[in-house]
Structure formats: structure tokens, C-alpha cells
N, C-alpha and C. Protein backbone atom coordinates (compact mmCIF):
# COMPACT_ATOMS: atom_id res chain seq x y z
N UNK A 1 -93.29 -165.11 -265.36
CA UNK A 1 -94.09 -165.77 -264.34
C UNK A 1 -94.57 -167.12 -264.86
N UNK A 2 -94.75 -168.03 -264.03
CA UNK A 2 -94.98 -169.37 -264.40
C UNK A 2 -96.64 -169.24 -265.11
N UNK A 3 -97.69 -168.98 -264.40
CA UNK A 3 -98.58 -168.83 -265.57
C UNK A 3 -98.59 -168.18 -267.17
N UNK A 4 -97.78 -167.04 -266.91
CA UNK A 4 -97.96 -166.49 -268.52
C UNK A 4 -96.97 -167.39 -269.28
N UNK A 5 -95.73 -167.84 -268.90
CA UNK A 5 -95.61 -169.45 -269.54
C UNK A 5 -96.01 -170.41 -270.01
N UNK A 6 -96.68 -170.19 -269.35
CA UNK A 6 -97.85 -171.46 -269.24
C UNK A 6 -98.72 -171.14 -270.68
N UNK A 7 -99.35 -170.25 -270.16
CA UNK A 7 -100.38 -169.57 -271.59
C UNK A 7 -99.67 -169.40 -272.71
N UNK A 8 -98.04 -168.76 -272.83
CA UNK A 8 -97.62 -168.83 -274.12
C UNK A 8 -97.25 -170.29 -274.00
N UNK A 9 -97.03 -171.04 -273.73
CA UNK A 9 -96.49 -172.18 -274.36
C UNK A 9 -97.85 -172.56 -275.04
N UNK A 10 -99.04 -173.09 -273.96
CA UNK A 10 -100.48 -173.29 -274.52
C UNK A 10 -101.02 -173.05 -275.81
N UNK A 11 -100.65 -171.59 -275.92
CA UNK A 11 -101.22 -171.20 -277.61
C UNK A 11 -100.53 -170.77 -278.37
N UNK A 12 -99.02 -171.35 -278.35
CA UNK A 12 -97.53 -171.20 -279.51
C UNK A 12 -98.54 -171.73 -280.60
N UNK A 13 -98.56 -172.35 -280.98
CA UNK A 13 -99.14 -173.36 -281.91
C UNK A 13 -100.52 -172.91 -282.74
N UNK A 14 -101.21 -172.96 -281.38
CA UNK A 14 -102.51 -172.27 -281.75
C UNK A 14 -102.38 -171.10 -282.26
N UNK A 15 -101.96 -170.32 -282.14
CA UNK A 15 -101.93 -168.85 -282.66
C UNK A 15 -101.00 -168.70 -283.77
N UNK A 16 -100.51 -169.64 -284.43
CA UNK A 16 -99.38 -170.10 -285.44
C UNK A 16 -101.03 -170.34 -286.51
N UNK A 17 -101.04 -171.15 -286.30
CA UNK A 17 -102.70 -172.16 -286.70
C UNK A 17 -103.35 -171.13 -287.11
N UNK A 18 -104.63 -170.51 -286.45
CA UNK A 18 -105.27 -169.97 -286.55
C UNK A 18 -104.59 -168.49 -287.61
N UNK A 19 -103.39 -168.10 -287.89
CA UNK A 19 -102.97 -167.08 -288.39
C UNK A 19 -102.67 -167.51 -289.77
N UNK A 20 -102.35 -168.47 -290.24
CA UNK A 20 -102.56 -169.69 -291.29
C UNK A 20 -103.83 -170.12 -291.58
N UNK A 21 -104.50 -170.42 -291.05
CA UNK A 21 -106.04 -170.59 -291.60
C UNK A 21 -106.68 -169.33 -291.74
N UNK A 22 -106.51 -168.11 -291.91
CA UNK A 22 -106.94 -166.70 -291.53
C UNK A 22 -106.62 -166.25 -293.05
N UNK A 23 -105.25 -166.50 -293.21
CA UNK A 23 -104.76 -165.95 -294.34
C UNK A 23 -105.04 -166.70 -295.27
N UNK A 24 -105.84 -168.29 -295.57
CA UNK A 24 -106.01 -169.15 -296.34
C UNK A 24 -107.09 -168.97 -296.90
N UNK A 25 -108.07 -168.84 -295.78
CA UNK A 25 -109.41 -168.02 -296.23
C UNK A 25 -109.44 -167.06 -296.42
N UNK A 26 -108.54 -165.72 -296.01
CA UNK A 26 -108.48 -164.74 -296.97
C UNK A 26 -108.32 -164.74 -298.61
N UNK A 27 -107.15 -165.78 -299.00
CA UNK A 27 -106.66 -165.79 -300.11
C UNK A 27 -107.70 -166.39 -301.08
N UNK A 28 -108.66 -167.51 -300.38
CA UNK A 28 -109.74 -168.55 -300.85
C UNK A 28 -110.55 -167.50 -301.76
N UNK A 29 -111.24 -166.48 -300.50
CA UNK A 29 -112.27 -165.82 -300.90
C UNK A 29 -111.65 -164.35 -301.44
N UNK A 30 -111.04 -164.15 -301.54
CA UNK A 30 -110.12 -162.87 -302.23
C UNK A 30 -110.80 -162.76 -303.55
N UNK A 31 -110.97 -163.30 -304.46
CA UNK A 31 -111.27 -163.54 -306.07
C UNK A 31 -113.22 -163.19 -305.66
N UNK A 32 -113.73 -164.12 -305.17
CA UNK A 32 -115.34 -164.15 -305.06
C UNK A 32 -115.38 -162.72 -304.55
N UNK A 33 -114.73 -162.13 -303.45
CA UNK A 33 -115.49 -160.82 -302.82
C UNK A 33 -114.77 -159.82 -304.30
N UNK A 34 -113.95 -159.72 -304.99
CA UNK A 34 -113.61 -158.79 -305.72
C UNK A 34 -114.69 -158.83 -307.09
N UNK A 35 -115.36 -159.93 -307.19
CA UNK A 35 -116.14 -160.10 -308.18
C UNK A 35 -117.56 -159.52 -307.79
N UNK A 36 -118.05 -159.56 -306.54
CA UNK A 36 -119.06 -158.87 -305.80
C UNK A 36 -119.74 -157.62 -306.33
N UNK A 37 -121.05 -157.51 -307.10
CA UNK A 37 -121.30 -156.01 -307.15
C UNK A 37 -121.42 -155.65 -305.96
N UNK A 38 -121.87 -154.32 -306.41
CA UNK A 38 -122.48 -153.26 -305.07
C UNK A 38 -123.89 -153.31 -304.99
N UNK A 39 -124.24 -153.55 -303.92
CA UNK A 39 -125.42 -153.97 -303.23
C UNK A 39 -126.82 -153.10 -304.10
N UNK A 40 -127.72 -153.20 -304.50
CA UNK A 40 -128.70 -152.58 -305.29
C UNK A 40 -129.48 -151.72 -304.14
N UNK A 41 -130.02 -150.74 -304.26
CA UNK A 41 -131.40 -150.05 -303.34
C UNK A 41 -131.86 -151.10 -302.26
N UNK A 42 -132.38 -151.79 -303.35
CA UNK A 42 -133.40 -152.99 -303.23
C UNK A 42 -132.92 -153.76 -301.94
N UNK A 43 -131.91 -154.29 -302.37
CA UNK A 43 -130.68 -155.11 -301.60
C UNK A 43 -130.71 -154.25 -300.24
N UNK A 44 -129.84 -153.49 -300.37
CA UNK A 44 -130.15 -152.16 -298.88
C UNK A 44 -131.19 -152.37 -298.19
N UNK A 45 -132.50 -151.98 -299.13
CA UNK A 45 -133.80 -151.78 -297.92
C UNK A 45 -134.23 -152.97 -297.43
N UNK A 46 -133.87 -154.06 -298.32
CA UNK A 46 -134.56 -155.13 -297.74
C UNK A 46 -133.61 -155.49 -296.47
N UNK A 47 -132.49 -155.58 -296.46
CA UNK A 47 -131.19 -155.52 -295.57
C UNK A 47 -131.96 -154.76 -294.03
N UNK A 48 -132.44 -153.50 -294.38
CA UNK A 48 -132.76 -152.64 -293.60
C UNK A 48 -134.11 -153.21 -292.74
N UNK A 49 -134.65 -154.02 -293.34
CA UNK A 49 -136.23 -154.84 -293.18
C UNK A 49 -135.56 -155.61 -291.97
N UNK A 50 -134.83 -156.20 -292.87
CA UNK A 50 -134.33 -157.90 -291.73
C UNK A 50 -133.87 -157.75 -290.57
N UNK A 51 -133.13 -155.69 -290.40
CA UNK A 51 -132.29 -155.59 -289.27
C UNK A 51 -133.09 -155.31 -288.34
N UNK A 52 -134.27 -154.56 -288.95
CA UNK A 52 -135.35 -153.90 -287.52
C UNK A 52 -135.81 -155.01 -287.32
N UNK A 53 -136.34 -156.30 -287.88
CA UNK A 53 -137.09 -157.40 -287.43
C UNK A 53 -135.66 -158.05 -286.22
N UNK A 54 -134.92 -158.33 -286.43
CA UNK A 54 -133.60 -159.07 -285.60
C UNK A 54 -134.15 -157.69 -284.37
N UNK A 55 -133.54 -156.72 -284.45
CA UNK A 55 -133.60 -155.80 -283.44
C UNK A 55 -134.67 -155.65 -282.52
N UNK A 56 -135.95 -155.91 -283.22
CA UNK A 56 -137.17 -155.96 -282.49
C UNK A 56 -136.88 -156.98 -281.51
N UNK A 57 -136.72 -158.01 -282.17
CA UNK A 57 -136.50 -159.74 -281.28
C UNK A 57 -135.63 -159.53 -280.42
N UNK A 58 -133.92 -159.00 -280.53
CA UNK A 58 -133.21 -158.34 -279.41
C UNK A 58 -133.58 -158.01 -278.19
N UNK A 59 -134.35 -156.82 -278.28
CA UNK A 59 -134.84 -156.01 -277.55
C UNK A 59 -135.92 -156.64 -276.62
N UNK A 60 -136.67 -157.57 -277.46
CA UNK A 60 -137.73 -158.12 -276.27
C UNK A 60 -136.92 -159.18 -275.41
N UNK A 61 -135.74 -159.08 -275.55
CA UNK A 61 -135.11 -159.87 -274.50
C UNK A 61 -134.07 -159.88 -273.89
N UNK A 62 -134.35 -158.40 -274.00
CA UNK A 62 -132.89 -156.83 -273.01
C UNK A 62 -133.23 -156.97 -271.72
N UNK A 63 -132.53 -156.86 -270.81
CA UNK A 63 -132.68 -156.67 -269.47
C UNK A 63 -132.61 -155.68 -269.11
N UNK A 64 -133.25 -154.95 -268.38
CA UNK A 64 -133.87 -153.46 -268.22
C UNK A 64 -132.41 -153.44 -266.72
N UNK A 65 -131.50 -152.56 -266.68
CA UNK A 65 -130.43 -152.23 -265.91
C UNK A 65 -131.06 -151.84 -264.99
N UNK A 66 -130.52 -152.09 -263.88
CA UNK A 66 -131.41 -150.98 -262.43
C UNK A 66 -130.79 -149.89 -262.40
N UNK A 67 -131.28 -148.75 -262.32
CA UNK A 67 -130.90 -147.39 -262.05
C UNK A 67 -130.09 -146.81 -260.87
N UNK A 68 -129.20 -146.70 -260.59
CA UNK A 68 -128.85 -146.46 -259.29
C UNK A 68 -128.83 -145.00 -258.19
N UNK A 69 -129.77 -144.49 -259.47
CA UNK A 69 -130.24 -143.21 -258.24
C UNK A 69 -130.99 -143.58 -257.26
């Protein structure tokens, strides 16, 4: 069909691209994440601190769904 033509021709390239820059920064940071310890207690709970504070902030600005009973 002439649109999905359309779209593959559009992102031949792009999706060439982006699969090349994907694997570049994989390879970049490959060495730094293997050097990475494992996260301490400490590390964790404080982790655990930052998520309920984000989540709190979330939440005060959820939109309450209407019920449809």
C-alpha cells in the first residue's frame, strides 16, 4: 500500500541509524557497567526514599477515572 511505503521508505535510514548508535553506546558503556559494584543496603534504602518521594508527587497529580457503574 502506498502509505506503508511511504513509512518504510521514511525510516530506511532512520532505523539503520538509530540501530548503530544503540550498539555504539552499548559497546561505549559495556566496560563502566561491568566495573559497577552491587548497590550497598544503604544505596537500596536510600533508592527506596527517593522512589516514595517521586511517587508521592505522581500521585498528587493522578486523575481520579470515572467509574462507570
Amino acid at each position: 500500500t502506498k502509505p506503508l511505503s511511504r513509512l518504510v521508505y521514511t525510516n530506511l535510514k532512520t532505523a539503520r541509524t538509530d540501530s548503530v548508535s544503540l550498539q555504539s553506546v552499548a559497546k561505549r558503556f559495556k566496560e563502566f557497567f561491568e566495573k559497577l559494584s552491587e548497590p550497598t543496603a544503604e544505596m537500596i534504602e536510600k533508592a527506596n526514599e527517593l522512589r516514595a518521594v517521586e511517587e508521592t508527587r505522581r500521585l498528587a497529580h493522578r486523575v481520579q477515572s470515572v467509574s462507570q457503574s
